[in-house]
Protein backbone atom coordinates (compact mmCIF):
# COMPACT_ATOMS: atom_id res chain seq x y z
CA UNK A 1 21.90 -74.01 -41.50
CA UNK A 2 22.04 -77.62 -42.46
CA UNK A 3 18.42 -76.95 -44.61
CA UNK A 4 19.45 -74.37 -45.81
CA UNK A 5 22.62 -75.66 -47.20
CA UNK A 6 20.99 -78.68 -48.32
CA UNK A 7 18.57 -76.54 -50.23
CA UNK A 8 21.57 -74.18 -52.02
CA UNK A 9 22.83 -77.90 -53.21
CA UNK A 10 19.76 -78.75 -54.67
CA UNK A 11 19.26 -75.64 -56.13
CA UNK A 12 22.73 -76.03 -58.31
CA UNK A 13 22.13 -79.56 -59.24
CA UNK A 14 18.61 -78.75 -60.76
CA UNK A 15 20.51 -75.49 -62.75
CA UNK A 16 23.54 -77.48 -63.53
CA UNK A 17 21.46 -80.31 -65.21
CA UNK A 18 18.79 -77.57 -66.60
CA UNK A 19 22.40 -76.59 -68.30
CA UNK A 20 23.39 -79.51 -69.51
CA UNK A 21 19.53 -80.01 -70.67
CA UNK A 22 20.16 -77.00 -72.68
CA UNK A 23 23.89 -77.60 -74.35
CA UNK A 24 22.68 -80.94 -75.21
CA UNK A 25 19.55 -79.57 -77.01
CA UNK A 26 21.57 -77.15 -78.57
CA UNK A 27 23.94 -79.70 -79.95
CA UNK A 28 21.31 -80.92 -81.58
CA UNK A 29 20.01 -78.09 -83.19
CA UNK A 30 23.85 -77.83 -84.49
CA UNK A 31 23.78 -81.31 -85.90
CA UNK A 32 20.06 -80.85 -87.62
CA UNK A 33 21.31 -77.89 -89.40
CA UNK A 34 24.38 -79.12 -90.35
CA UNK A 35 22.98 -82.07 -92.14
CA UNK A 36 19.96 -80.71 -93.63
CA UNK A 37 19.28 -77.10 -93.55
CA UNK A 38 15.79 -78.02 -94.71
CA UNK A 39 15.26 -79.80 -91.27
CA UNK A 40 15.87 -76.37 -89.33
CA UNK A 41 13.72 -74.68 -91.83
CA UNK A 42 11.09 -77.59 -91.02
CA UNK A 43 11.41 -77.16 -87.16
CA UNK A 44 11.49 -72.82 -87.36
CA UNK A 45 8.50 -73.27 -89.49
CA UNK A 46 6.86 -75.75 -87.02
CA UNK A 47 7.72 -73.47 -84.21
CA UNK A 48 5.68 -70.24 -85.96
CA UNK A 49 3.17 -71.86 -86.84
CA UNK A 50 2.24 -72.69 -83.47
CA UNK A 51 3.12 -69.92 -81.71
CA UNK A 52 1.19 -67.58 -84.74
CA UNK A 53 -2.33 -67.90 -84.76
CA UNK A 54 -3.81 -67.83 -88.62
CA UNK A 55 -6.66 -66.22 -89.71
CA UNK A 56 -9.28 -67.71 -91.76
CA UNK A 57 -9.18 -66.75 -95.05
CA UNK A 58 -12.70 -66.06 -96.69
CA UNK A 59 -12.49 -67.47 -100.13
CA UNK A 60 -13.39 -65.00 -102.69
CA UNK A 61 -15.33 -65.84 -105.92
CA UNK A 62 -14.32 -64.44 -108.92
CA UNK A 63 -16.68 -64.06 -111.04
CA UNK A 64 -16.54 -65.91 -114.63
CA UNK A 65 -16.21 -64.02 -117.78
CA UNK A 66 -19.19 -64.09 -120.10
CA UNK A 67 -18.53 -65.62 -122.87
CA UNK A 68 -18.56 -63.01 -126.37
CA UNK A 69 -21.18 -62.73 -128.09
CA UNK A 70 -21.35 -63.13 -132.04
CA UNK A 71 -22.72 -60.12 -133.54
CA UNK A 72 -24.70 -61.57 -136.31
CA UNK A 73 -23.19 -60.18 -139.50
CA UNK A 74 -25.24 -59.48 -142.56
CA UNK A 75 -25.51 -60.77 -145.74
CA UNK A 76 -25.80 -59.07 -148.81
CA UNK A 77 -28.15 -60.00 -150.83
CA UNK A 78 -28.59 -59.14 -154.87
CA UNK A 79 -31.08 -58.04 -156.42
CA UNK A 80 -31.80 -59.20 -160.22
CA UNK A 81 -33.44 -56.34 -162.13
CA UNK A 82 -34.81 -57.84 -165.31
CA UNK A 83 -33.34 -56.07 -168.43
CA UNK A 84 -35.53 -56.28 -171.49
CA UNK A 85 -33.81 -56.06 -174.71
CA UNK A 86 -35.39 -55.06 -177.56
CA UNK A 87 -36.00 -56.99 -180.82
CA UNK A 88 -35.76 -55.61 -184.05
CA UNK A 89 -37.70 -57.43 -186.54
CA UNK A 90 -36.29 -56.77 -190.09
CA UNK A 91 -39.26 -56.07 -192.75
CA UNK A 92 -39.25 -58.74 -195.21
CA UNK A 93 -37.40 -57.83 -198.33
CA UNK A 94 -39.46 -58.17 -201.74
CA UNK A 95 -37.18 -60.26 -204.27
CA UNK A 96 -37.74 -59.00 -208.19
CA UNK A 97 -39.45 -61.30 -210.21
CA UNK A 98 -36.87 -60.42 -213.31
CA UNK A 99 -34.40 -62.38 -211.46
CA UNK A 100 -33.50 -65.72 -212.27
CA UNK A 101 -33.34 -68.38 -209.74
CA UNK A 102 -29.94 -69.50 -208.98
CA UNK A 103 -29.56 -72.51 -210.33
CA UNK A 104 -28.28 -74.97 -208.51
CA UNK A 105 -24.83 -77.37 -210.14
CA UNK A 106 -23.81 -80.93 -208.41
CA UNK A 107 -20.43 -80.13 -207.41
CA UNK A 108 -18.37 -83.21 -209.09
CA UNK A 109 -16.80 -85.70 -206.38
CA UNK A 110 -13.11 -85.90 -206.78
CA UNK A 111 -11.81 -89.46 -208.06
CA UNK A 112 -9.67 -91.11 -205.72
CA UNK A 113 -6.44 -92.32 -207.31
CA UNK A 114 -4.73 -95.35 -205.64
CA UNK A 115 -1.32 -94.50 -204.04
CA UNK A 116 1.09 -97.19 -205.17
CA UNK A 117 1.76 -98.95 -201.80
CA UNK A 118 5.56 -100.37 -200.88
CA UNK A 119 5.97 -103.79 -201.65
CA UNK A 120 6.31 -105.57 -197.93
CA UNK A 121 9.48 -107.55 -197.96
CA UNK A 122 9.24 -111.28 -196.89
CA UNK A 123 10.60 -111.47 -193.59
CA UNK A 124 13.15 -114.17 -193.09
CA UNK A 125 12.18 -116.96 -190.92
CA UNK A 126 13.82 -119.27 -189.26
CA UNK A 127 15.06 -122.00 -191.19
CA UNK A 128 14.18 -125.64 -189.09
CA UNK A 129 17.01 -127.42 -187.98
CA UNK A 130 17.08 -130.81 -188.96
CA UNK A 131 16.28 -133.31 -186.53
CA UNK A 132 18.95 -135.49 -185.31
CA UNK A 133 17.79 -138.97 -184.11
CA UNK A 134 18.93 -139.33 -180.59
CA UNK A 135 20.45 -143.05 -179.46
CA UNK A 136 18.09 -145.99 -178.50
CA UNK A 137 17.72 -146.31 -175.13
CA UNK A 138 17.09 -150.46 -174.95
CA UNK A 139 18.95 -151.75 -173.05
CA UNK A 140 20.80 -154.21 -174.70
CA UNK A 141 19.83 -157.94 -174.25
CA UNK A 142 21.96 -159.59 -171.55
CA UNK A 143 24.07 -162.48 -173.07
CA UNK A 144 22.62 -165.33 -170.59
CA UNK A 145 24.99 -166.89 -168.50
CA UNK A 146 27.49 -169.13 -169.61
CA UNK A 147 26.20 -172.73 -167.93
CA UNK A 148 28.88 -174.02 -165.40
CA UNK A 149 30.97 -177.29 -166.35
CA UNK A 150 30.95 -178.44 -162.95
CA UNK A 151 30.28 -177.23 -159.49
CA UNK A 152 32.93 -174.16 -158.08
CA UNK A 153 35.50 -176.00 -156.07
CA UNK A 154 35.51 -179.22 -157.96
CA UNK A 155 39.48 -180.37 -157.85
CA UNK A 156 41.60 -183.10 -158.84
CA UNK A 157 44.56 -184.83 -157.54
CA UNK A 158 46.65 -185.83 -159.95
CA UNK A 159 48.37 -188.81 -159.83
CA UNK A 160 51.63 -189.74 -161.64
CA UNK A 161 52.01 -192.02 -164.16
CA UNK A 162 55.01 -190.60 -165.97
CA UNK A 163 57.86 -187.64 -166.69
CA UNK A 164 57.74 -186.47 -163.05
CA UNK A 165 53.84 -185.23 -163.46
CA UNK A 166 52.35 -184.11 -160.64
CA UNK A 167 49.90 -181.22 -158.89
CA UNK A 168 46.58 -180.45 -158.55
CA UNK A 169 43.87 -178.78 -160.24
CA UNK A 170 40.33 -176.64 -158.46
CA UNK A 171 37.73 -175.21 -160.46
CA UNK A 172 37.69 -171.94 -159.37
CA UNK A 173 35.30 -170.26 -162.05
CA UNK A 174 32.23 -171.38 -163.75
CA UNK A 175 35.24 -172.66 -167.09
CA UNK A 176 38.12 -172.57 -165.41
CA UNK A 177 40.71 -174.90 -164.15
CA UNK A 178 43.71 -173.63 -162.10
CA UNK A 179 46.38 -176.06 -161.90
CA UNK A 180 48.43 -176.10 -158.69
CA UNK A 181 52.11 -177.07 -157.76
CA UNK A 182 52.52 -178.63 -161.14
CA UNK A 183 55.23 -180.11 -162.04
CA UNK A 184 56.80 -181.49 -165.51
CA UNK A 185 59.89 -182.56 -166.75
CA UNK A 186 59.17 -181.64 -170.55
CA UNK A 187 60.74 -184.58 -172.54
CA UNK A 188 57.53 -185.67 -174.48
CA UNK A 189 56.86 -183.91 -177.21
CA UNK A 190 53.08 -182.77 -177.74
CA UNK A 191 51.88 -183.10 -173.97
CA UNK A 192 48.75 -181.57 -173.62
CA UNK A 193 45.74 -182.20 -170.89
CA UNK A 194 42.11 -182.85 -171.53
CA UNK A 195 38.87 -184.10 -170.16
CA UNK A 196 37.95 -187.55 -170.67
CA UNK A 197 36.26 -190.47 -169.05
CA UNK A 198 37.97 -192.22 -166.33
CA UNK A 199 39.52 -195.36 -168.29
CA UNK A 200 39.72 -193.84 -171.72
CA UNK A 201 42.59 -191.21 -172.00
CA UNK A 202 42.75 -192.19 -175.83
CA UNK A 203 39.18 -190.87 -176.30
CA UNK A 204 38.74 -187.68 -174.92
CA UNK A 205 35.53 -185.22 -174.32
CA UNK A 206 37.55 -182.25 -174.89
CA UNK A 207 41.66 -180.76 -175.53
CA UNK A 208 42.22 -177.91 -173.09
CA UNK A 209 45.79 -177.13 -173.29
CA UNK A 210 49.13 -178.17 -175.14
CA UNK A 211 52.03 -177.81 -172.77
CA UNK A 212 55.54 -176.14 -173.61
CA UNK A 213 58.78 -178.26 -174.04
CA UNK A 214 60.31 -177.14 -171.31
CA UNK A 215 59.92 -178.04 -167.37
CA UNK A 216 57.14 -177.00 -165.17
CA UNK A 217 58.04 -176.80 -161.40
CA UNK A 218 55.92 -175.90 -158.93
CA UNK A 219 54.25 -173.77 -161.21
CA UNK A 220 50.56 -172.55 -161.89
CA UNK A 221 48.64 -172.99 -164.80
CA UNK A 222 44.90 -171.70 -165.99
CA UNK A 223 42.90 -173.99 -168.12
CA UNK A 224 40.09 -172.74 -169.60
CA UNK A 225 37.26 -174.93 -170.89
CA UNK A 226 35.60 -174.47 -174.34
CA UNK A 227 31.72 -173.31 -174.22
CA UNK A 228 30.79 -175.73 -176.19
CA UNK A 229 31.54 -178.43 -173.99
CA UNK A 230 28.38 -179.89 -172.24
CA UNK A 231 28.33 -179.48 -168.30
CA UNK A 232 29.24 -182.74 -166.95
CA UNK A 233 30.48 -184.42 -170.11
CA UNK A 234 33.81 -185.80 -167.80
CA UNK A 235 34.68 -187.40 -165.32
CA UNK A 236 38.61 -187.30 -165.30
CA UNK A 237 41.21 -184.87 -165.88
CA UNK A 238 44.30 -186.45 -167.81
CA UNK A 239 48.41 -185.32 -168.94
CA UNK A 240 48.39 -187.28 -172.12
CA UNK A 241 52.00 -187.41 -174.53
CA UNK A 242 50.14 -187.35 -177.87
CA UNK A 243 54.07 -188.57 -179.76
CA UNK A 244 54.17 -191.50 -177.22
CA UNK A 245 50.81 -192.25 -176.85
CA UNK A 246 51.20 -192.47 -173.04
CA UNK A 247 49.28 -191.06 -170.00
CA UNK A 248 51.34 -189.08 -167.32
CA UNK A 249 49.13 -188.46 -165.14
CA UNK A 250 45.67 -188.33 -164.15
CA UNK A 251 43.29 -188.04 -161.32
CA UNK A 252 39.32 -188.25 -161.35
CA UNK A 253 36.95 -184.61 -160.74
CA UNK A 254 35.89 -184.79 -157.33
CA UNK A 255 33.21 -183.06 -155.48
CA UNK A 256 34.04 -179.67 -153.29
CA UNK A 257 34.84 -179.80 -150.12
């Protein structure tokens, strides 16, 4: 009883898992054809195949078409006939000998009279413009250089002698003297300075400037210095009263700094 039992038990655990065996394959079967009907088409197809044996197929040859042939087509051809065409000959026709010859004239050759031509008007060209002369283009000649009196930065230091004259003086351009701080009381009529040697206000190379009658303080004055003074002619710069004869003041040119 105990085998046999035994046996029964075995029996439903090999057809309960032959069951399961069989829901889970058709699960799958479920799943293929839901996601790709083509699969289950694959797998049916698979299955026929194999379980349908095919028979070989004898190829059959079918036979090629000849291709048409041309049927030759012919041409006509023409005959020429020759055609002969008569030709009359006319019989020669006998001219009377009563009958002048024609005579023959010169036909006269018509005289050719000139046709008056149209007089051709002049045509009106252009008159020429007269030719202005255009500007010279030298260059003008460069006045040279006027020479310096003395060296740029030559100065003085006046020193007073008279009338509250005092300053300084620098030359500043090649003929120019700038006076500096100068001071004047201007009570001597005809004050005027000038260039001289040191020692000899009396004599002097050159007048540069007549002063005002009035006073000068702390004021600035340009002196200019004639061309035709000769560089280096002085050595002393002077305030000279011409209606006193007296010297004011006076320093010597020194060299620049």
């Amino acid at each position: 009883m105990t085998s046999k039992r035994t046996l029964v038990g075995t029996c439903a655990l090999c057809l309960a898992v032959v069951l399961i065996a069989a829901v889970c394959v058709f699960a799958v079967v479920v799943f293929l054809v839901l996601q790709n009907n083509s699969a289950l088409v694959q797998v049916v197809g698979l299955a026929v195949d194999t379980s349908t044996p095919t028979a070989a197929s004898t190829p059959t040859e079918t036979p090629t078409p000849l291709p048409p042939t041309e049927t030759p087509t012919s041409t006509p051809t023409l005959t020429l006939t020759p055609t002969v065409t008569p030709v009359i000959i006319d019989a020669p026709t006998k001219i009377p000998a009563d009958i002048p010859a024609a005579v023959t004239t010169d036909t006269p050759t018509p005289t050719q009279i000139p046709v008056p031509t149209k007089p051709v008007r002049p045509t009106n060209s252009p008159t020429p413009s007269p030719t202005v002369p255009l500007p010279s283009t030298e260059t003008a000649t460069s006045t040279p250089a006027e020479p310096p009196f003395l060296p740029i930065g030559t100065r003085v230091e006046l020193s007073p002698q008279g009338n509250g004259a005092t300053g300084a003086a620098v030359l500043f351009a090649p003929r120019e003297f700038t006076l500096i701080d100068f001071n004047y009381d201007g009570q001597c009529a005809g004050t005027n300075i000038r260039l001289g040697k040191q020692g000899f206000p009396k004599s002097p190379v050159a007048t540069l400037l007549y002063l005002e009658g009035r006073p000068y303080k702390n004021e600035s004055l340009r002196v200019l210095i004639p061309v035709d003074v000769p560089a280096g002619s002085a050595d002393a710069l002077f305030i000279y009263c011409d209606s006193r004869d007296t010297l004011l003041g006076w320093g010597p040119l020194l060299p620049p700094r």
